[in-house]
Protein backbone atom coordinates (compact mmCIF):
# COMPACT_ATOMS: atom_id res chain seq x y z
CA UNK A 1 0.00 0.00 0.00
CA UNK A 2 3.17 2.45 0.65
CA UNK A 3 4.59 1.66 -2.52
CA UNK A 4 1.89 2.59 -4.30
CA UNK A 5 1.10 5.45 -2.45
CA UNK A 6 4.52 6.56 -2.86
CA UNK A 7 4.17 5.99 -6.63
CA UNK A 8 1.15 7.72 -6.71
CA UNK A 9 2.66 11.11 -5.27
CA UNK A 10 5.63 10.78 -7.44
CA UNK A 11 3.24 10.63 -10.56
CA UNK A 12 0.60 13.55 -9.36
CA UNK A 13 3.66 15.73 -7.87
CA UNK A 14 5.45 16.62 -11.12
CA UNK A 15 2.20 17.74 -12.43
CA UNK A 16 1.38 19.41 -9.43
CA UNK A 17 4.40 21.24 -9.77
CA UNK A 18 4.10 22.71 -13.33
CA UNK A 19 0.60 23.57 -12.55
CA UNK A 20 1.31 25.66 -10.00
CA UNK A 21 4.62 27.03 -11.52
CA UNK A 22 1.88 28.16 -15.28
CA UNK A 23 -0.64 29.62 -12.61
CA UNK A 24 2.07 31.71 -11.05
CA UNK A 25 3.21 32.88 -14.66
CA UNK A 26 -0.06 33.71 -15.97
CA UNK A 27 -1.07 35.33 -12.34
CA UNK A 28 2.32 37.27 -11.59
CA UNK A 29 3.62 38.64 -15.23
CA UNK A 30 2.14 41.43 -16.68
CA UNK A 31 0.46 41.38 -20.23
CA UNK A 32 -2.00 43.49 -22.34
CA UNK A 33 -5.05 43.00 -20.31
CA UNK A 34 -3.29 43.67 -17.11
CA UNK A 35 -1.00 46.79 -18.36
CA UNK A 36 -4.44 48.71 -19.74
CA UNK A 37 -6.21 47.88 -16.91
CA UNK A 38 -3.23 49.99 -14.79
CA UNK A 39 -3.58 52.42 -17.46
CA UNK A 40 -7.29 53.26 -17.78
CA UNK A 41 -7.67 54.90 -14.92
CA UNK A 42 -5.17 57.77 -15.32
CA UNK A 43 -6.75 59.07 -18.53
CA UNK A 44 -10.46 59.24 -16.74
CA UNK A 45 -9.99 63.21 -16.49
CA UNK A 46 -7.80 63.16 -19.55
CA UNK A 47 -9.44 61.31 -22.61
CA UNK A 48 -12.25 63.22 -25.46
CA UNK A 49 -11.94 60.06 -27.29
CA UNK A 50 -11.84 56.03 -26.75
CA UNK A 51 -11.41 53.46 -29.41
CA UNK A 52 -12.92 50.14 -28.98
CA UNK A 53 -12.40 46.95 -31.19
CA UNK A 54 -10.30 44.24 -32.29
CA UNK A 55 -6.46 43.88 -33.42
CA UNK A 56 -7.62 45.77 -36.24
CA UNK A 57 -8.01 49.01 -33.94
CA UNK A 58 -6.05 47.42 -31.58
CA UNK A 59 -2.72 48.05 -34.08
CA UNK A 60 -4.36 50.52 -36.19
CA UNK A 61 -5.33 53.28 -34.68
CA UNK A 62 -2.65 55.33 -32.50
CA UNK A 63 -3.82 58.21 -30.48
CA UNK A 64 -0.77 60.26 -30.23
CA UNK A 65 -1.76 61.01 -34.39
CA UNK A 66 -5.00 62.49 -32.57
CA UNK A 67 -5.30 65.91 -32.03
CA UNK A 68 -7.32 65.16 -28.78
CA UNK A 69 -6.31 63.29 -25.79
CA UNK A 70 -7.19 59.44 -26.91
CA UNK A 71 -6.87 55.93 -25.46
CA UNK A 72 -7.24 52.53 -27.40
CA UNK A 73 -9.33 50.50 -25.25
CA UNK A 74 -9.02 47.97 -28.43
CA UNK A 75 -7.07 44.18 -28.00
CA UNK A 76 -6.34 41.68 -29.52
CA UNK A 77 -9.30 39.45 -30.96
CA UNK A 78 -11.64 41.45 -28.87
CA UNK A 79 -15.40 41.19 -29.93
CA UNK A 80 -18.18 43.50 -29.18
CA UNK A 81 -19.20 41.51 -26.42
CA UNK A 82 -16.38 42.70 -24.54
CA UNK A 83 -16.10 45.94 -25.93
CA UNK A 84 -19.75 46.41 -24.30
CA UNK A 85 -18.33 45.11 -20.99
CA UNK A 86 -15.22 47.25 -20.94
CA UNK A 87 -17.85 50.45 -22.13
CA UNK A 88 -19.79 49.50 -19.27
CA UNK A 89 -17.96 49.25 -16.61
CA UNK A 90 -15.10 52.45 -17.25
CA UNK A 91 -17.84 55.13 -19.34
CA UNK A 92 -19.25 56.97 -16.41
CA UNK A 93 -15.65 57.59 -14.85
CA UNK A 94 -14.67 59.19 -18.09
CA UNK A 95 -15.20 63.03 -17.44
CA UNK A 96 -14.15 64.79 -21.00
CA UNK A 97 -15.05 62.58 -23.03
CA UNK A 98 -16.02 63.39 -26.78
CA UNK A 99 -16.31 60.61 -29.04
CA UNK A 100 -16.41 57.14 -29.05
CA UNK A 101 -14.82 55.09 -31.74
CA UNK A 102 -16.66 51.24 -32.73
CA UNK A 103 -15.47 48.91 -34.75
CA UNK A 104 -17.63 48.09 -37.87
CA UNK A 105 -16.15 45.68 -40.16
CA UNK A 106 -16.01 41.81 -41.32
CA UNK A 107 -15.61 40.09 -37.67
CA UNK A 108 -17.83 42.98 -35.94
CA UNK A 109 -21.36 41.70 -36.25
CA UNK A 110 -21.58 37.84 -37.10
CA UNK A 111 -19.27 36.59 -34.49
CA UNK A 112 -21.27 34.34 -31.73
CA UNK A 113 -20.39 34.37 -28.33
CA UNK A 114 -17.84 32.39 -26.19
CA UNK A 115 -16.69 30.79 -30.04
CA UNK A 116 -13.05 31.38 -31.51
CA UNK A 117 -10.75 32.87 -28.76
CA UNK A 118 -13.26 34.30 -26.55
CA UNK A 119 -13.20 30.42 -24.92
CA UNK A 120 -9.59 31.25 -23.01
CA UNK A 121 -9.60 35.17 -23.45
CA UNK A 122 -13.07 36.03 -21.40
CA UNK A 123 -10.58 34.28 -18.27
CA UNK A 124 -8.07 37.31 -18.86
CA UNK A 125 -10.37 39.45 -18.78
CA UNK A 126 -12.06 38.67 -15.98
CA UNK A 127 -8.62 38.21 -13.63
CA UNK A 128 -6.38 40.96 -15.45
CA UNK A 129 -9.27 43.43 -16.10
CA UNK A 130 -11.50 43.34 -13.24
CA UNK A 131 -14.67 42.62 -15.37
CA UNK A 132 -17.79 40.51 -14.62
CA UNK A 133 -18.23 37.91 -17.45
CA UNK A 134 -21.79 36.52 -17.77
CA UNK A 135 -20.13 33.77 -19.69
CA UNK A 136 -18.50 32.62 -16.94
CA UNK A 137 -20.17 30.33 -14.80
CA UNK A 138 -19.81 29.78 -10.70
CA UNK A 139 -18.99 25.97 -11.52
CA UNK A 140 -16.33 26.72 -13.92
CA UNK A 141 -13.17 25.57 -12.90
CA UNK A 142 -10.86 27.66 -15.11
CA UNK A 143 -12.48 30.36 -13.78
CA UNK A 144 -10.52 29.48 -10.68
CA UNK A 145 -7.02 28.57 -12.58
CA UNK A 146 -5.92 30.54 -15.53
CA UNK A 147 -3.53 27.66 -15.99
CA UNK A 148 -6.44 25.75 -16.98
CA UNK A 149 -7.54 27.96 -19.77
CA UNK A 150 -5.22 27.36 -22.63
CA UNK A 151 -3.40 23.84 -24.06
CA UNK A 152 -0.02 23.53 -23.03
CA UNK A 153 1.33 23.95 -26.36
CA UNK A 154 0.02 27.46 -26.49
CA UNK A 155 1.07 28.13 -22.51
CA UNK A 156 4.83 27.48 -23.84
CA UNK A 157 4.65 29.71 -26.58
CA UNK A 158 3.61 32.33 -24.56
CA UNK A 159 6.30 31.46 -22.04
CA UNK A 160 8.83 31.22 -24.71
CA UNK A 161 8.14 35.09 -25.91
CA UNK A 162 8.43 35.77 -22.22
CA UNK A 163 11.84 34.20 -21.63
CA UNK A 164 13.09 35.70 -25.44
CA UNK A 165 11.45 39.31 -25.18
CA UNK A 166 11.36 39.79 -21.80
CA UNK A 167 7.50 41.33 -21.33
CA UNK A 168 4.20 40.02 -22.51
CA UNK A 169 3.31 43.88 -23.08
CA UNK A 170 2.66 44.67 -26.61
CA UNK A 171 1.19 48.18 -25.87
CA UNK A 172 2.07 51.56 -24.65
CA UNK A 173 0.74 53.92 -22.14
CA UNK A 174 -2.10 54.82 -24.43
CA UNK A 175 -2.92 51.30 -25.12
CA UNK A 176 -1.67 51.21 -28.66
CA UNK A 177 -0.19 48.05 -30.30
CA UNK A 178 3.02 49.18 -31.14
CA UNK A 179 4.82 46.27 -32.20
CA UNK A 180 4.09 45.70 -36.03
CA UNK A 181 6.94 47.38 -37.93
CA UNK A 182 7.12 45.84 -40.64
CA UNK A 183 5.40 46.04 -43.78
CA UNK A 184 4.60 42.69 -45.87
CA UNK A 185 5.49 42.16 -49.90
CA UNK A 186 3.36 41.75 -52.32
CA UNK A 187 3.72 37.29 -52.50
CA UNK A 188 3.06 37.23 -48.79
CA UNK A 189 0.19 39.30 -49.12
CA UNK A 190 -1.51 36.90 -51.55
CA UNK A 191 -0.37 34.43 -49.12
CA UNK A 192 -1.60 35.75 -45.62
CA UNK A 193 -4.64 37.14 -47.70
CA UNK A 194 -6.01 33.15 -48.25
CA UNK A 195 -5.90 31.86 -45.13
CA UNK A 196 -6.89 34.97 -43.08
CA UNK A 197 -10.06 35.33 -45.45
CA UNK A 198 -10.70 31.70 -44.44
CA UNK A 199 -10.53 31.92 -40.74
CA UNK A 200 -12.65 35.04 -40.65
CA UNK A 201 -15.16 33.45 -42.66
CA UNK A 202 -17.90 32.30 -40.02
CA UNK A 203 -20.69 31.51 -42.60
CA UNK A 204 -22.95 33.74 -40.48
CA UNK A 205 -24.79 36.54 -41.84
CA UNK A 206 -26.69 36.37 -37.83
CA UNK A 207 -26.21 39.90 -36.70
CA UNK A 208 -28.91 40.81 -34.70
CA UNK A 209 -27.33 40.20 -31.15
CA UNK A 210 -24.38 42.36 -31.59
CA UNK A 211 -26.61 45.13 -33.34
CA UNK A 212 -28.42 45.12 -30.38
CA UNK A 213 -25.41 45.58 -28.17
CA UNK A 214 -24.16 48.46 -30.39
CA UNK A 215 -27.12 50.20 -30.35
CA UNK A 216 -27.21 50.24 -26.91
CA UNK A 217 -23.72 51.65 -26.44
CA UNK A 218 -24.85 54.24 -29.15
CA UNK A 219 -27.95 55.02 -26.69
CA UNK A 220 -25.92 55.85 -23.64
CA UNK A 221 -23.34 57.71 -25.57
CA UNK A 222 -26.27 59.95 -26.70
CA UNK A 223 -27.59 60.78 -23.00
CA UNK A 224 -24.53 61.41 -22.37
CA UNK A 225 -23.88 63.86 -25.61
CA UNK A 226 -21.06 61.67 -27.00
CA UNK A 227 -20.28 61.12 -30.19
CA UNK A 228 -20.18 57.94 -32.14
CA UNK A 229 -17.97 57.00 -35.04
CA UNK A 230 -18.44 53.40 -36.48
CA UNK A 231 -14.98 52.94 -38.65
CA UNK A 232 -14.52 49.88 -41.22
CA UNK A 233 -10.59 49.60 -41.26
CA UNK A 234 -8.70 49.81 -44.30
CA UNK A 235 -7.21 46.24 -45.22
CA UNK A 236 -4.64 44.57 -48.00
CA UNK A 237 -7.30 44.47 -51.38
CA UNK A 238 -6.26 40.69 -51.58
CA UNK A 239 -7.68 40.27 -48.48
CA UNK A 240 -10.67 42.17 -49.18
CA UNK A 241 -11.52 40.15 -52.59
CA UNK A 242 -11.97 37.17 -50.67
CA UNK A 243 -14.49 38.02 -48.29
CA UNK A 244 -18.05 37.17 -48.73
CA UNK A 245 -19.32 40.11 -51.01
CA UNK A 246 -22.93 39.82 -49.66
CA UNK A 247 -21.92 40.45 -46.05
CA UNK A 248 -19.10 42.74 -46.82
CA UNK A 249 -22.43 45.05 -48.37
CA UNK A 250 -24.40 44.33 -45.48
CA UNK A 251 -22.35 45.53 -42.95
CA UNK A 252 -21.88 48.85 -44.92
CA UNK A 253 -25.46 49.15 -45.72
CA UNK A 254 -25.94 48.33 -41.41
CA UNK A 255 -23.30 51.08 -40.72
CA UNK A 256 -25.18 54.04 -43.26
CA UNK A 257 -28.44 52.94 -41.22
CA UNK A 258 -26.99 53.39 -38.11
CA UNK A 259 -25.94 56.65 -39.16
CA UNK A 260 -29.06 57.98 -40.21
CA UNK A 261 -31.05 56.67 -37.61
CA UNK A 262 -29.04 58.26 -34.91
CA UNK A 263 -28.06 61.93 -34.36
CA UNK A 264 -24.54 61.00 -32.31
CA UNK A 265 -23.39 58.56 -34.90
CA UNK A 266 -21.37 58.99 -37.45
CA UNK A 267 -19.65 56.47 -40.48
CA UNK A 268 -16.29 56.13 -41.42
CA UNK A 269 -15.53 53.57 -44.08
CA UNK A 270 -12.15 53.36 -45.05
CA UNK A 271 -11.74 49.39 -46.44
CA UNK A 272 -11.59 50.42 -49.97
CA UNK A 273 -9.50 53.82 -49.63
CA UNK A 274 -7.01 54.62 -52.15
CA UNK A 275 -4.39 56.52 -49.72
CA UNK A 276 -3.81 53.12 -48.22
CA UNK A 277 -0.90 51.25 -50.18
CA UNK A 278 0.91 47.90 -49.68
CA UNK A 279 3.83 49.52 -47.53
CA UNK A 280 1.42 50.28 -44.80
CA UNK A 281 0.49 47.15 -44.29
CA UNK A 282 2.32 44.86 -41.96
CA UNK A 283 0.07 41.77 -43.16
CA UNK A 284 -3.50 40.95 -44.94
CA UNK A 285 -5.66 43.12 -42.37
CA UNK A 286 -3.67 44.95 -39.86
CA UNK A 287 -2.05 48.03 -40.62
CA UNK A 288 2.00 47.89 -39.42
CA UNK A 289 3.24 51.72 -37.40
CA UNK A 290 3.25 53.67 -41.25
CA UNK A 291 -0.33 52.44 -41.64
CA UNK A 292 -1.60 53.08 -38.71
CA UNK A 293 -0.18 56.79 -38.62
CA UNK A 294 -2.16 57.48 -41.95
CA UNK A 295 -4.88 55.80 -40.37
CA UNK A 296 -5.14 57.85 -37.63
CA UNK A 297 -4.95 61.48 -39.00
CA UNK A 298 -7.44 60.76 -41.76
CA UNK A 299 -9.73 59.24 -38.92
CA UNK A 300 -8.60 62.50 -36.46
CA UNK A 301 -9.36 65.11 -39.63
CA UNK A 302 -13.30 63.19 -39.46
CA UNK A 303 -13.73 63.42 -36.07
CA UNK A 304 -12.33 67.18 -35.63
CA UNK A 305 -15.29 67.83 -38.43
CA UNK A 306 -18.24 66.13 -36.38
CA UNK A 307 -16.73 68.26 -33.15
CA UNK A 308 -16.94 71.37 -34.38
């Protein structure tokens, strides 16, 4: 009975050990989620503008090219569903604020909930950035480990970048994603531009949910006389010709309603703009530190008319 007793703690306590030794990481070292959340608080009395959204806006959009005190609330695969949380929870401590920036583009609208990487992300948000995730259940058990919330193989990666860049910080102080410098070639943008297309494409033309959640946002901003800008990001024309045409339209046709409809909101569609070329773009869809400049001050020059 010792002996296997003994055998038993020899098997569990290796794995005890490296569980405890990924929950530290993930717990202890500081990363996106963790860094805004620090941040977000000291531009309460400072901001006119916040910019919500995905890696898209998250990389894109820079608000030291704004001509008004700006912070990119935007991450990394982040869906409306947590762009409502995030607007929820931080809006009313925002005291100057102007504008609000949404994202409106291919992945906005048809995404379903707790699907792609919202299934390990809504953890992070919940431990890093303080929020209350509906889709997280009392008798989850990852909602108790983060080292439960990813496979291994990806938990290595991430310690990997760790150990060979030293942070897990891809952001500065204004919550921009400053890291993608370079700017892809023309083969590699035919490349990227097949199986990004592919990924993106959900099937789902199902929009109604996250309509309802944007309308919403655009109901509070109006009580509270803010300005709404809905902006479809410019991406690599490869890219572009191999969405779905049909929901491509619809999500401009969505946007121009929106705009009408409501006094406070206001469309900015920049997928198929001319200005952008092949050297601002760092892959298929996200803009590289050039782009995202020229992003930025076009975006800036159409808010600055709306705030007049």
């Amino acid at each position: 009975m010792k002996k296997i007793q003994r055998n038993t703690l020899l098997f569990i306590f290796p794995i005890l050990l490296v569980w405890i030794s990924i929950e530290c990481f993930y717990r202890i070292t500081p990363n996106n989620y963790s860094f805004k959340q620090k941040q977000i608080p000291k531009h309460y009395n400072v901001a006119k503008g916040l910019i919500f959204g995905d890696s898209h806006y998250f990389y894109g959009l820079n608000p030291e090219s704004f001509s008004r005190p700006v912070f990119n609330m935007a991450n990394i695969s982040q869906t409306i569903y947590f762009d409502e949380l995030l607007f929820k929870k931080h809006i009313d401590s925002f005291k100057k604020l102007e504008f609000v920036i949404f994202p409106m583009e291919y992945t906005t609208l048809s995404q379903a909930d707790n699907t792609q990487e919202d299934v390990w992300r809504k953890y992070f948000y919940r431990y890093n950035m303080e929020l209350e995730v509906p889709l997280i259940t009392t008798f989850d058990l990852k909602k108790y480990s983060l080292a439960l919330t990813r496979k291994l193989k990806h938990t290595i990666r991430t310690i990997t970048q760790y150990i060979n860049e030293g942070t897990l910080i891809g952001c500065d102080k204004r919550g921009w994603g400053n890291t993608y410098v370079t700017a892809v070639d023309s083969l590699e943008m035919e490349r990227l531009a097949k199986i990004i297309s592919a990924k993106h494409d959900d099937g789902s033309m199902v929009f109604s949910h996250n309509i309802t959640r944007l309308k919403g946002m655009i109901s509070i901003c109006a009580k509270k006389q803010i300005k709404v800008f809905l902006v479809n990001m410019p991406v690599g024309e490869p890219y572009l010709n191999k969405l779905d045409y049909k929901e491509v339209k619809a999500i401009e046709r969505i946007s121009k309603q929106l705009s009408e409809k409501y006094a406070n909101v206001f469309n900015i569609n920049l997928l198929r703009n001319p200005k952008f070329k092949l050297s601002d773009f760092h892959d298929a869809d996200h803009l590289n530190i050039k782009g995202a400049k020229k992003c930025s001050k076009i975006i800036d020059a159409e808010v600055s008319r709306y705030l007049k």
